[in-house]
Protein backbone atom coordinates (compact mmCIF):
# COMPACT_ATOMS: atom_id res chain seq x y z
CA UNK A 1 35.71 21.61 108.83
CA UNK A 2 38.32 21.18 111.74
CA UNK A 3 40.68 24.24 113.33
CA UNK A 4 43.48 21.50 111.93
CA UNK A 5 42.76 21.35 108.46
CA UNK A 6 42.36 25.09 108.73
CA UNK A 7 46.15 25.19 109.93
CA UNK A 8 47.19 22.41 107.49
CA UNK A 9 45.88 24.73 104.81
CA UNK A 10 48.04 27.78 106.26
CA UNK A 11 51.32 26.17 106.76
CA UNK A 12 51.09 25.09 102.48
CA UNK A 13 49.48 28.92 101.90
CA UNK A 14 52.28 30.43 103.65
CA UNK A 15 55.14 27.91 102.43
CA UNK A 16 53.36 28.60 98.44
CA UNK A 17 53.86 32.73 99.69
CA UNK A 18 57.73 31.79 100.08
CA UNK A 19 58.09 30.04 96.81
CA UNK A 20 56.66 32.75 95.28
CA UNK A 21 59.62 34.68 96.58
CA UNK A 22 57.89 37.12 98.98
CA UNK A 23 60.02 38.89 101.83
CA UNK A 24 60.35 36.98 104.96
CA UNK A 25 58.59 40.27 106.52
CA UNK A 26 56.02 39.52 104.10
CA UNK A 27 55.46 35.65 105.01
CA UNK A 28 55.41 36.83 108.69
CA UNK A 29 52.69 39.44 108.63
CA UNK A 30 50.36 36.83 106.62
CA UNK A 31 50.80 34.11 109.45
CA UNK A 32 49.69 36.92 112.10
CA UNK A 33 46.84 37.45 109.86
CA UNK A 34 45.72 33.99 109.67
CA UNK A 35 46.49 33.32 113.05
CA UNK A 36 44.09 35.21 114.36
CA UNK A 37 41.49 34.17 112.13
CA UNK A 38 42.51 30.49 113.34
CA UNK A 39 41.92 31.77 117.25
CA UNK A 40 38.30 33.09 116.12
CA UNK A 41 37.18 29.63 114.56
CA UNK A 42 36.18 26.78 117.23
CA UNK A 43 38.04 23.25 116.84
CA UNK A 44 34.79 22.70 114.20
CA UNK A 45 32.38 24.53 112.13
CA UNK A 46 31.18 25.40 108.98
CA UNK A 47 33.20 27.98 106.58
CA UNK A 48 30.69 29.81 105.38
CA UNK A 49 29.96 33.51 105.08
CA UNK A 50 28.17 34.06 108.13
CA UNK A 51 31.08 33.04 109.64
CA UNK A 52 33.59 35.19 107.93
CA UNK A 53 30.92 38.57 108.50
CA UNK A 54 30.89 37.27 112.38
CA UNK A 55 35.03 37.52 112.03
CA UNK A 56 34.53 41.05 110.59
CA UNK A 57 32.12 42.38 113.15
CA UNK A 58 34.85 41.25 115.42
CA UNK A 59 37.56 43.20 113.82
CA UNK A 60 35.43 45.99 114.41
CA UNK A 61 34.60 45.57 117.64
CA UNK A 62 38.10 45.15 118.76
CA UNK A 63 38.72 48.73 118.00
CA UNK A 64 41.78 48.11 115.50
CA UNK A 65 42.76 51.18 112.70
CA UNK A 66 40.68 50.77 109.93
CA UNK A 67 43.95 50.15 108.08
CA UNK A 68 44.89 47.02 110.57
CA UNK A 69 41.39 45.90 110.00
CA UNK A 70 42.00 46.03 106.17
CA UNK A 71 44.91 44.15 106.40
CA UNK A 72 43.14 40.92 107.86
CA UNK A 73 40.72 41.05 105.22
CA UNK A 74 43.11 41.14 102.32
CA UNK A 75 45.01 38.50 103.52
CA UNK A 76 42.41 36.16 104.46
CA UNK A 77 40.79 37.00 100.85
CA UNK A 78 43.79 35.54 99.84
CA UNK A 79 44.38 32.70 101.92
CA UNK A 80 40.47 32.17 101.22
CA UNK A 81 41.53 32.49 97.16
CA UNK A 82 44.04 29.54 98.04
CA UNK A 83 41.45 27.80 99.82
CA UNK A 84 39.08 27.40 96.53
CA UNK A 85 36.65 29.76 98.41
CA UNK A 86 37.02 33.02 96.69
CA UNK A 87 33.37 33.29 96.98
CA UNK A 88 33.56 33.89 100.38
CA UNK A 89 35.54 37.23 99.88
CA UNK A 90 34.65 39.60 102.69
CA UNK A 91 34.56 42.94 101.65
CA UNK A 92 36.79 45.66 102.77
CA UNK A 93 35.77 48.64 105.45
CA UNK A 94 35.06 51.58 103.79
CA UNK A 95 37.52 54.39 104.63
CA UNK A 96 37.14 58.07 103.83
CA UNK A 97 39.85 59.79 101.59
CA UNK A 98 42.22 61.07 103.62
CA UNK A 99 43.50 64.46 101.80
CA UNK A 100 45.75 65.40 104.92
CA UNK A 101 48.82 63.77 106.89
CA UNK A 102 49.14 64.17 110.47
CA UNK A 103 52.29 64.11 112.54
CA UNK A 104 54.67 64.73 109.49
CA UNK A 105 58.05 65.77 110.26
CA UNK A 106 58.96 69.05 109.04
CA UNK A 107 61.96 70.56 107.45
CA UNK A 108 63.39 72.63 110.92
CA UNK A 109 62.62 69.32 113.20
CA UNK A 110 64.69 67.23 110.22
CA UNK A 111 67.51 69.77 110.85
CA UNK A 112 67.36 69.30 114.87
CA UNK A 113 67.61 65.82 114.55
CA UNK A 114 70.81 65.98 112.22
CA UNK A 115 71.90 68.49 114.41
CA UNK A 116 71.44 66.42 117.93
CA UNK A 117 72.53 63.53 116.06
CA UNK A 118 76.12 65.41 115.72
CA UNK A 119 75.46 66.34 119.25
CA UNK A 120 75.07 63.12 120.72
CA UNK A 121 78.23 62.32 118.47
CA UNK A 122 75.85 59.40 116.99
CA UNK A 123 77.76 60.16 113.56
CA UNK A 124 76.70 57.30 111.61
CA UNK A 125 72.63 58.25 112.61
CA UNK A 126 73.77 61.84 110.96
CA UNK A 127 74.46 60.13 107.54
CA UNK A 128 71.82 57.60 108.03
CA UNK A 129 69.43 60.19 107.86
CA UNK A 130 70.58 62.37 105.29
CA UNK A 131 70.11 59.67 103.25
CA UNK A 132 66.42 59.04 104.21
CA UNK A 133 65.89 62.79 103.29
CA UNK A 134 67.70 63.12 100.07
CA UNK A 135 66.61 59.55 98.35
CA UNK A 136 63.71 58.71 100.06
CA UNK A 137 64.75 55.39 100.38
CA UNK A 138 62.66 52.33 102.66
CA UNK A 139 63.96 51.40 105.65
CA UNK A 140 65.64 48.01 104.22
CA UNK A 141 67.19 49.36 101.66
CA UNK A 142 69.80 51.22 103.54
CA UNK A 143 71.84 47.82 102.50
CA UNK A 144 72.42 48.96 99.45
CA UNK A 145 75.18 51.46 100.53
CA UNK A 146 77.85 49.93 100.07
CA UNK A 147 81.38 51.82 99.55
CA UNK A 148 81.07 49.52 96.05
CA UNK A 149 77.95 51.34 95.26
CA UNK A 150 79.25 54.67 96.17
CA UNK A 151 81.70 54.57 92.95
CA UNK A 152 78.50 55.85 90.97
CA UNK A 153 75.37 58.39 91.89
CA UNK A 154 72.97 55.48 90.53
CA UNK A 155 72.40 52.16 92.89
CA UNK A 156 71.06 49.57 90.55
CA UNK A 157 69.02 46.40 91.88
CA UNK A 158 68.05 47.68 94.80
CA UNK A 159 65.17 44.96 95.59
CA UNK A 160 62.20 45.71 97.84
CA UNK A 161 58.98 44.07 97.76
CA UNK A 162 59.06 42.35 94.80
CA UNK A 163 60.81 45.30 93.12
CA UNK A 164 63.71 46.18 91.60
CA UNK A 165 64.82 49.67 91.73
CA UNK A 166 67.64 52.30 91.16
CA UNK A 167 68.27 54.82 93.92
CA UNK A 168 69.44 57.91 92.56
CA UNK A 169 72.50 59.48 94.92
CA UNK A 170 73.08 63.58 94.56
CA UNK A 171 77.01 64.70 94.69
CA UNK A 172 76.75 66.26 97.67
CA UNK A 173 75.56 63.31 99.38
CA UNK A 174 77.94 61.09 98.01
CA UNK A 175 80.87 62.78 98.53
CA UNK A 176 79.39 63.16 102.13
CA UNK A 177 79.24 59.62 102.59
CA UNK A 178 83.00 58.80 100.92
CA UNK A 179 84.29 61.64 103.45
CA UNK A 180 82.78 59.42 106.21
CA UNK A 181 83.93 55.75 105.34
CA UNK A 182 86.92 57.33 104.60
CA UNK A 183 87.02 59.00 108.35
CA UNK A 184 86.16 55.72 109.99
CA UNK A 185 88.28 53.55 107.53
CA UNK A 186 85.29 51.60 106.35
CA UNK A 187 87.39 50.38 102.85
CA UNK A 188 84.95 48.11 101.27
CA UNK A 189 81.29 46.61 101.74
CA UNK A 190 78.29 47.87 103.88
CA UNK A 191 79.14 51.31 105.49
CA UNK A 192 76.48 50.94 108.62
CA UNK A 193 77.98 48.56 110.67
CA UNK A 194 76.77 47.28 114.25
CA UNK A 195 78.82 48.04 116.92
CA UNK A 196 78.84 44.27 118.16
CA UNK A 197 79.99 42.66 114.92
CA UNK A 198 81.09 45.39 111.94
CA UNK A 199 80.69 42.34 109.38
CA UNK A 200 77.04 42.62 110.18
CA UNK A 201 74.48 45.78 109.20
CA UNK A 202 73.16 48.51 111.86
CA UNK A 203 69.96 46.41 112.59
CA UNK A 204 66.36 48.13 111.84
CA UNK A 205 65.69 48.16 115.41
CA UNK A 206 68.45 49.89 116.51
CA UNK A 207 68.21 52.30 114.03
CA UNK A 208 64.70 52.90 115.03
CA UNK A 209 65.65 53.62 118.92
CA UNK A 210 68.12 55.47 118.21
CA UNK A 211 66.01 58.02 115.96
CA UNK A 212 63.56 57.88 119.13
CA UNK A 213 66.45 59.00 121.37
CA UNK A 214 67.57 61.63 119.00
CA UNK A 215 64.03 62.79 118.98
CA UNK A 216 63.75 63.40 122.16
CA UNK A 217 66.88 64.91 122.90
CA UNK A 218 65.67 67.37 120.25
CA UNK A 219 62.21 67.98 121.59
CA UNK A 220 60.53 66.26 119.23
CA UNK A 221 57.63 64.04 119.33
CA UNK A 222 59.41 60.51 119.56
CA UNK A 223 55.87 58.78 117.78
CA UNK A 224 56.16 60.66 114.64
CA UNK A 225 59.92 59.83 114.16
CA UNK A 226 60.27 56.95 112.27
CA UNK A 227 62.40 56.06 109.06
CA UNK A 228 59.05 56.32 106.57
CA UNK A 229 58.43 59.83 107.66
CA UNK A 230 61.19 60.78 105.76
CA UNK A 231 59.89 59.35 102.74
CA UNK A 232 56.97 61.85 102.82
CA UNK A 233 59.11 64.49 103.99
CA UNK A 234 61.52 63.94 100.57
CA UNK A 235 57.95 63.35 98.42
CA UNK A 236 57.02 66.95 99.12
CA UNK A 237 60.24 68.51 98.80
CA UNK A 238 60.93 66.90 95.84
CA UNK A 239 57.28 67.98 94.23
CA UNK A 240 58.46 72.00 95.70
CA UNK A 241 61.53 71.83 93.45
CA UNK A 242 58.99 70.60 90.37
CA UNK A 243 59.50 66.98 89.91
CA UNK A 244 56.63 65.69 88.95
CA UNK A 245 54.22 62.82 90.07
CA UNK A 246 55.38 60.61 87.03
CA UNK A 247 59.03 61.07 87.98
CA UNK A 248 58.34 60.61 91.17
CA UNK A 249 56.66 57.94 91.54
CA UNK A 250 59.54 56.15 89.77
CA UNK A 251 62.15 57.62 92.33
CA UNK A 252 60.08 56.31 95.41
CA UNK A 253 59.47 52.89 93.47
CA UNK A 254 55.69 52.93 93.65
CA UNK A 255 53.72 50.78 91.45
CA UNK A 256 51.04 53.57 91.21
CA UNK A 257 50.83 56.86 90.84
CA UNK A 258 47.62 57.08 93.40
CA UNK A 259 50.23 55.78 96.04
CA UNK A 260 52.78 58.47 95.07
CA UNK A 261 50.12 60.83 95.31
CA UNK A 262 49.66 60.24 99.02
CA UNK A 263 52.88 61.03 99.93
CA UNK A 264 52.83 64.46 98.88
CA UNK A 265 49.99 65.72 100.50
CA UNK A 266 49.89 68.40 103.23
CA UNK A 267 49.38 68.29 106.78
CA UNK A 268 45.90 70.63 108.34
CA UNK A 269 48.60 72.89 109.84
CA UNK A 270 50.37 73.45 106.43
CA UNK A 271 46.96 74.27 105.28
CA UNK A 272 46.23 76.27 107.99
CA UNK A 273 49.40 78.57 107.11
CA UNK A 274 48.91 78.75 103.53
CA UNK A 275 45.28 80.15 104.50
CA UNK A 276 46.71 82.49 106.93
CA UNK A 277 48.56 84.11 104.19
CA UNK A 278 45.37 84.72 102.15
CA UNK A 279 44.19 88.72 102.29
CA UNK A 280 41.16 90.41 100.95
């Protein structure tokens, strides 16, 4: 087999990915995955599993996460699937069960950053993350506030990978949220605009610096600020106020319930208070 028939077989894998309507983010992270398979292979050889195990060992020895590593493999299980080679499937790296989270952000650093976000007079990164906190919504689906949307406390369709949602809005947050478009006159259509052209959103990247920069104005560690880390931050609380994983996992639109599980566990140092407290 030739490194071009290898590519001519990615470019109709990846084109079949978009036609079966996956997320452009989606499409992307497969090429990078098959990419760097392609860069392994020389211009010929033979697919076979030697091959493929030779890949893995590389993986391996390249020192990514075991997560990253993962990832290759289930893509290029898939592009193999595509292939007509599903008997080459490389098995996954065994990972232990994690049954902490490190570097979560915790309820007094989520106040600092609301409160240096007010500081720094970044208003719109105030509301921006009161809404990670009290929906636990995914990065890309801060679209879906629109000052349309805010006329009820339930946003129907929002759409993320594959899935079709409703994100459930308290009072208190939307009345927060109609007190600010009403401040900044924002009358109809997406309420986080960018500064260089207001018909366009906030982009993900600048939401994501500007979090870092909140961070550290706050004293907080920049790496563990990051729009997700709300989403385990609202997981817990909500599971404290006795929601449980059933309803949740239907609020953070996870397919399973294992998933939802994850995002409620505790960090070491939450354990390590909870143990402090115990007495003999």
């Amino acid at each position: 087999m030739t490194k071009k028939e290898i590519i001519d077989l990615r470019n109709s894998f990846i084109t079949n990915e978009r036609l079966d309507e996956k997320s452009k983010r989606t499409t992307i992270s497969y090429t990078n995955a098959i990419n760097k398979f392609i860069d392994f292979i020389p211009d010929t050889f033979d697919l076979n599993k030697e091959l493929l195990i030779n890949y893995k060992d590389k993986l391996y020895n390249e020192g990514y996460a075991i997560k990253t590593r993962n990832q290759y493999i289930i893509v290029l299980n898939k592009f193999l699937k595509f292939a007509d080679h599903s008997d080459l499937k490389l098995k996954k790296f065994k990972e232990q069960q994690k049954s902490s989270i490190d570097d979560i952000i915790e309820p007094q650093e989520h106040k600092r950053m609301l409160r240096w976000a007010k500081r720094l007079n970044m208003i719109d990164m105030y509301y921006i993350i009161e809404i990670f906190a009290s929906v636990g919504i995914r990065l890309d689906e801060l679209k879906y506030f629109t000052v349309e949307n805010l006329q009820s406390n339930y946003i129907k369709g929002a759409y993320n990978k594959g899935k079709e949602r409703t994100l459930i809005v308290t009072n208190e947050l939307r009345r927060d949220l109609k007190h600010y478009c009403k401040e900044n006159k924002i009358e109809s259509g997406i309420i986080f605009r960018s500064p260089v052209d207001p018909t366009k959103m906030l982009s993900n990247r600048c939401i994501e610096k500007r979090l870092k920069k909140i961070a550290k104005k706050a004293k907080i560690n920049p790496d563990k600020i990051h729009p997700h880390a709300w989403r385990h931050l609202f997981a817990k609380k909500c599971k404290e106020s006795g929601i449980d994983l059933d309803e949740l996992r239907d609020i953070l639109g996870h397919k399973s319930i294992e998933t939802t599980a994850l995002y409620t566990m505790t960090s070491m140092k939450e354990k390590k208070e909870k143990l402090e407290k115990i007495r003999y």
